[in-house]
C-alpha atoms as a PDB file:
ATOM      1  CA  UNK A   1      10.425 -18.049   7.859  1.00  0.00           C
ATOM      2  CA  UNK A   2      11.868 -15.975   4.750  1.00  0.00           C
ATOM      3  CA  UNK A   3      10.838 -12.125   5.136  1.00  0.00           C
ATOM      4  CA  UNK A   4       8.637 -10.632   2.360  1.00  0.00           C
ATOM      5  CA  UNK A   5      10.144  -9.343  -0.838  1.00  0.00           C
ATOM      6  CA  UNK A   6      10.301  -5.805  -1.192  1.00  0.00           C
ATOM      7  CA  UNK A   7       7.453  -5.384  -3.504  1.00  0.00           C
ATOM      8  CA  UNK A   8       5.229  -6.602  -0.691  1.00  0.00           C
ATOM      9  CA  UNK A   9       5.455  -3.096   0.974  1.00  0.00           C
ATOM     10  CA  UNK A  10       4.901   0.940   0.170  1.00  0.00           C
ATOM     11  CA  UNK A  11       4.796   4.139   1.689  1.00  0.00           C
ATOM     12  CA  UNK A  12       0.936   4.714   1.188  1.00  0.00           C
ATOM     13  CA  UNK A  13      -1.525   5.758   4.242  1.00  0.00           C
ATOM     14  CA  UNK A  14      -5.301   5.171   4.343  1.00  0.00           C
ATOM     15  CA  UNK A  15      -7.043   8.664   4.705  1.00  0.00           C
ATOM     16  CA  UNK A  16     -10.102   9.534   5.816  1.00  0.00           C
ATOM     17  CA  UNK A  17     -11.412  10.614   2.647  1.00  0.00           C
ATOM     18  CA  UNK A  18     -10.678   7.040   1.221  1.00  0.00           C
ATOM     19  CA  UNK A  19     -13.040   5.232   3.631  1.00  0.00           C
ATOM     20  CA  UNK A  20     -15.502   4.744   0.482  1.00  0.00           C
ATOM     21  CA  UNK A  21     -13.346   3.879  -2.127  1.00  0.00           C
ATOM     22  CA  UNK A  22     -11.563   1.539   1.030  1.00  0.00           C
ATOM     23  CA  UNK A  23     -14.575  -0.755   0.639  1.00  0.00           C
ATOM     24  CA  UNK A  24     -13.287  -2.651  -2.561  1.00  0.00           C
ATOM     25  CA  UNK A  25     -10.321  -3.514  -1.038  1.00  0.00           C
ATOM     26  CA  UNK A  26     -12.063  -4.385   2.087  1.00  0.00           C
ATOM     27  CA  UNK A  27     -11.780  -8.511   1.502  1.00  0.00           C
ATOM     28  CA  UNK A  28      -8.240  -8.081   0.678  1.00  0.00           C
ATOM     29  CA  UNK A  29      -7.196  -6.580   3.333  1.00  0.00           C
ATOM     30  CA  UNK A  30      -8.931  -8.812   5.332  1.00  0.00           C
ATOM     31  CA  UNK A  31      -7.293 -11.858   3.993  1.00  0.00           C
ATOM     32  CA  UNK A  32      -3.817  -9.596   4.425  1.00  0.00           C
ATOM     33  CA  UNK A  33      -4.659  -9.222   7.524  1.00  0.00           C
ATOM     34  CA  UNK A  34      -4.992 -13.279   8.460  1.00  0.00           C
ATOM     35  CA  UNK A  35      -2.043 -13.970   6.693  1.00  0.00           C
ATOM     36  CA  UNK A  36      -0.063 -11.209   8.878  1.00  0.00           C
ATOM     37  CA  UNK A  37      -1.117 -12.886  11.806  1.00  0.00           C
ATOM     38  CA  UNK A  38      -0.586 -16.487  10.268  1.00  0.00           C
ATOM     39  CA  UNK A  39       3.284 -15.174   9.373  1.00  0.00           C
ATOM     40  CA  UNK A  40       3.750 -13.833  13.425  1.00  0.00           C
ATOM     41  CA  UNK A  41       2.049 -16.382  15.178  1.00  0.00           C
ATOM     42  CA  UNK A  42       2.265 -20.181  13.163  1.00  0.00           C
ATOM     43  CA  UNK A  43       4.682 -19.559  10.640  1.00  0.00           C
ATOM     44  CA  UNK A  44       7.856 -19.469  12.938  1.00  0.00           C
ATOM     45  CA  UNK A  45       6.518 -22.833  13.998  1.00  0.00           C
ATOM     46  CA  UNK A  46       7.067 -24.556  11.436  1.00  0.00           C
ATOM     47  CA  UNK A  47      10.887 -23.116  10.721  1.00  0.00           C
ATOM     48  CA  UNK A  48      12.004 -22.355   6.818  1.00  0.00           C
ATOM     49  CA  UNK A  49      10.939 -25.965   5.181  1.00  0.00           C
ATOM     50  CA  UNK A  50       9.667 -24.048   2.106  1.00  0.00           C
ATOM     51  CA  UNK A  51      10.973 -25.373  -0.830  1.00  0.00           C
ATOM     52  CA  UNK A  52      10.858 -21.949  -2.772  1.00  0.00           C
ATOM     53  CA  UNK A  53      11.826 -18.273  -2.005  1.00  0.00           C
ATOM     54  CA  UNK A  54       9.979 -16.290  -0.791  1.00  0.00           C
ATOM     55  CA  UNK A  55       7.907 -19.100   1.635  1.00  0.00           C
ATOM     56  CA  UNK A  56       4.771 -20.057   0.478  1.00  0.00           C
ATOM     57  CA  UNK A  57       3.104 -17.297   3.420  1.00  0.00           C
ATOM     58  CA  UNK A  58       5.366 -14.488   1.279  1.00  0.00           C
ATOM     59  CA  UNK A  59       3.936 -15.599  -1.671  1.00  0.00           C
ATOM     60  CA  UNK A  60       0.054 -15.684  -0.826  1.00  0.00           C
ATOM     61  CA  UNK A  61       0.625 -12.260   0.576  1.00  0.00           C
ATOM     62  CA  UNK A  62       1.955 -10.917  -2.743  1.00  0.00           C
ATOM     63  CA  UNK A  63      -0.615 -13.400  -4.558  1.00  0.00           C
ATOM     64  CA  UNK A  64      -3.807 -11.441  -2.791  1.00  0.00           C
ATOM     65  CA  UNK A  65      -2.046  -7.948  -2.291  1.00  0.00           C
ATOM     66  CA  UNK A  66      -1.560  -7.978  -6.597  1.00  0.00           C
ATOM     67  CA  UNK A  67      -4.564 -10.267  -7.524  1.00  0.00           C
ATOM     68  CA  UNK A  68      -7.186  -9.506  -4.923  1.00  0.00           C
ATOM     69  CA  UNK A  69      -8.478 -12.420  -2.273  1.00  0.00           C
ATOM     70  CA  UNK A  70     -10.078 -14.899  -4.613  1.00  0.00           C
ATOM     71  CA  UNK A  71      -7.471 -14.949  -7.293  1.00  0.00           C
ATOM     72  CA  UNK A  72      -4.761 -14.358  -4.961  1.00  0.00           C
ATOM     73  CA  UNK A  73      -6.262 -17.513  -2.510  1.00  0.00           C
ATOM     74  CA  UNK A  74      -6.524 -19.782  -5.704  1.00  0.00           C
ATOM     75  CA  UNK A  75      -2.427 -19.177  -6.763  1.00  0.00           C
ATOM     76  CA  UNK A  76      -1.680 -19.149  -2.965  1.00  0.00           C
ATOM     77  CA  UNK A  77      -3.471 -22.810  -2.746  1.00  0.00           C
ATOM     78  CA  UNK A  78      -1.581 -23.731  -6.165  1.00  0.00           C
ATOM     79  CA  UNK A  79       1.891 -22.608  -4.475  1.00  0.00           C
ATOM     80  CA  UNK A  80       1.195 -24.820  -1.706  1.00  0.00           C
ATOM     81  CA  UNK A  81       0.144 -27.838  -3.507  1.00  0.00           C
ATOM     82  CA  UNK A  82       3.442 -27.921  -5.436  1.00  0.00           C
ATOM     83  CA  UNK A  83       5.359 -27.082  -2.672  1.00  0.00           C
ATOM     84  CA  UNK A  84       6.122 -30.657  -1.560  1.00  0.00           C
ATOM     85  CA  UNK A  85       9.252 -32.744  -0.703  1.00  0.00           C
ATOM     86  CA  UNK A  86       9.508 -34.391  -4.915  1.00  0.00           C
ATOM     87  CA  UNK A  87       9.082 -30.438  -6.299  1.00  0.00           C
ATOM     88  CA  UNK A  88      12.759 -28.972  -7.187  1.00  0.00           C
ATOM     89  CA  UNK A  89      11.881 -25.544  -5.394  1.00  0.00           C
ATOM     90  CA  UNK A  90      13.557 -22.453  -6.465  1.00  0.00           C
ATOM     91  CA  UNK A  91      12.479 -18.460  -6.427  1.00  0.00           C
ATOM     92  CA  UNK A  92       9.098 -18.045  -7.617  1.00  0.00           C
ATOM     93  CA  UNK A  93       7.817 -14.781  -7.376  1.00  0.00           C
ATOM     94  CA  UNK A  94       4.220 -13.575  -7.987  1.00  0.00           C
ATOM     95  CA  UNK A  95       3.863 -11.978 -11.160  1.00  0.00           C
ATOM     96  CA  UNK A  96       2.722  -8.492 -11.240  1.00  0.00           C
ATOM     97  CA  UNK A  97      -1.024  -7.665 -12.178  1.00  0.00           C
ATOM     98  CA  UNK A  98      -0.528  -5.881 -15.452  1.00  0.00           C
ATOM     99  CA  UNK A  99      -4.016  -3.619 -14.328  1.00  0.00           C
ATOM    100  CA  UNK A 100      -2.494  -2.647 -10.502  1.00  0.00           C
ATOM    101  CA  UNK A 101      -4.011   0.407  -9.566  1.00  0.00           C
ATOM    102  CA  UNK A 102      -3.578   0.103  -5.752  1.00  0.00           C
ATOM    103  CA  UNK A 103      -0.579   1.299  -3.137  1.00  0.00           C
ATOM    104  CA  UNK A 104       0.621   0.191  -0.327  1.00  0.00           C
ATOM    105  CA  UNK A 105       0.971   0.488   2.863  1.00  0.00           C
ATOM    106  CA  UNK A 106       4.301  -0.032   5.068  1.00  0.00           C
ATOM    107  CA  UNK A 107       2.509  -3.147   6.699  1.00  0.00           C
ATOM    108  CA  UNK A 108       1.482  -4.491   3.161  1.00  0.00           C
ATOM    109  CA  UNK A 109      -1.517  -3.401   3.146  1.00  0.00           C
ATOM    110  CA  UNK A 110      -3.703  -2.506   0.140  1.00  0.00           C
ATOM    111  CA  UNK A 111      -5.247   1.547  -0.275  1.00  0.00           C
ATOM    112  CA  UNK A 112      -6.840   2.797  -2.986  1.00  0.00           C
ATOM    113  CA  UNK A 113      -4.129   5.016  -5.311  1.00  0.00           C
ATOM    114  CA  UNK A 114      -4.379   8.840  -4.737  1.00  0.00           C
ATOM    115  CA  UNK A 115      -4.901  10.790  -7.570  1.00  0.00           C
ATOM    116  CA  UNK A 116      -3.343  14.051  -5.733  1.00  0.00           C
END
């Protein structure tokens, strides 16, 4: 199992005062939060037998953390469909949203961006 890339993580906190704001980013971090426990739990099962860098867990956890859980879901399942034993492999990273307003947070995470 690769580790995340570095984009993957921040230095933001949820506050408080974002609880209502929070809510839009409420089935993100809810698909995050599978994926973190798909990455601790199955992932070291299977061993690094990704063809690419990062794995294809890195990537969906990029994917949803910069396009939000039904976009991110639909490039994660698109990773994994190419990711087979004829595809020649290679770095693929997820491309940045150009419209990110989000930060986040040193588990990956995804808070709402502070305007303070």
């Amino acid at each position: 199992m690769s580790a995340l890339p570095s984009y993957a993580f921040g230095t933001a906190r949820f506050r408080a005062s974002d609880l209502i704001r929070g809510i839009l980013v409420l089935p993100r971090n809810a698909v995050l939060a599978f994926l973190v426990v798909y990455r601790a739990v199955i992932s070291p099962l299977y061993g690094d037998v990704c063809r690419y860098y990062p794995s294809c867990s890195a990537y969906a956890v990029g994917a949803v953390q910069q396009h939000g859980a039904v976009w991110g879901t639909i490039l994660s399942a698109w990773r994994i469909l190419r990711c087979n034993p004829w595809s020649k492999g290679g770095v693929d990273d997820v491309r940045p949203h150009a419209h990110f307003h989000y930060e986040l947070t040193p588990h990956g995470f995804v808070v709402p961006a502070r305007k303070d």
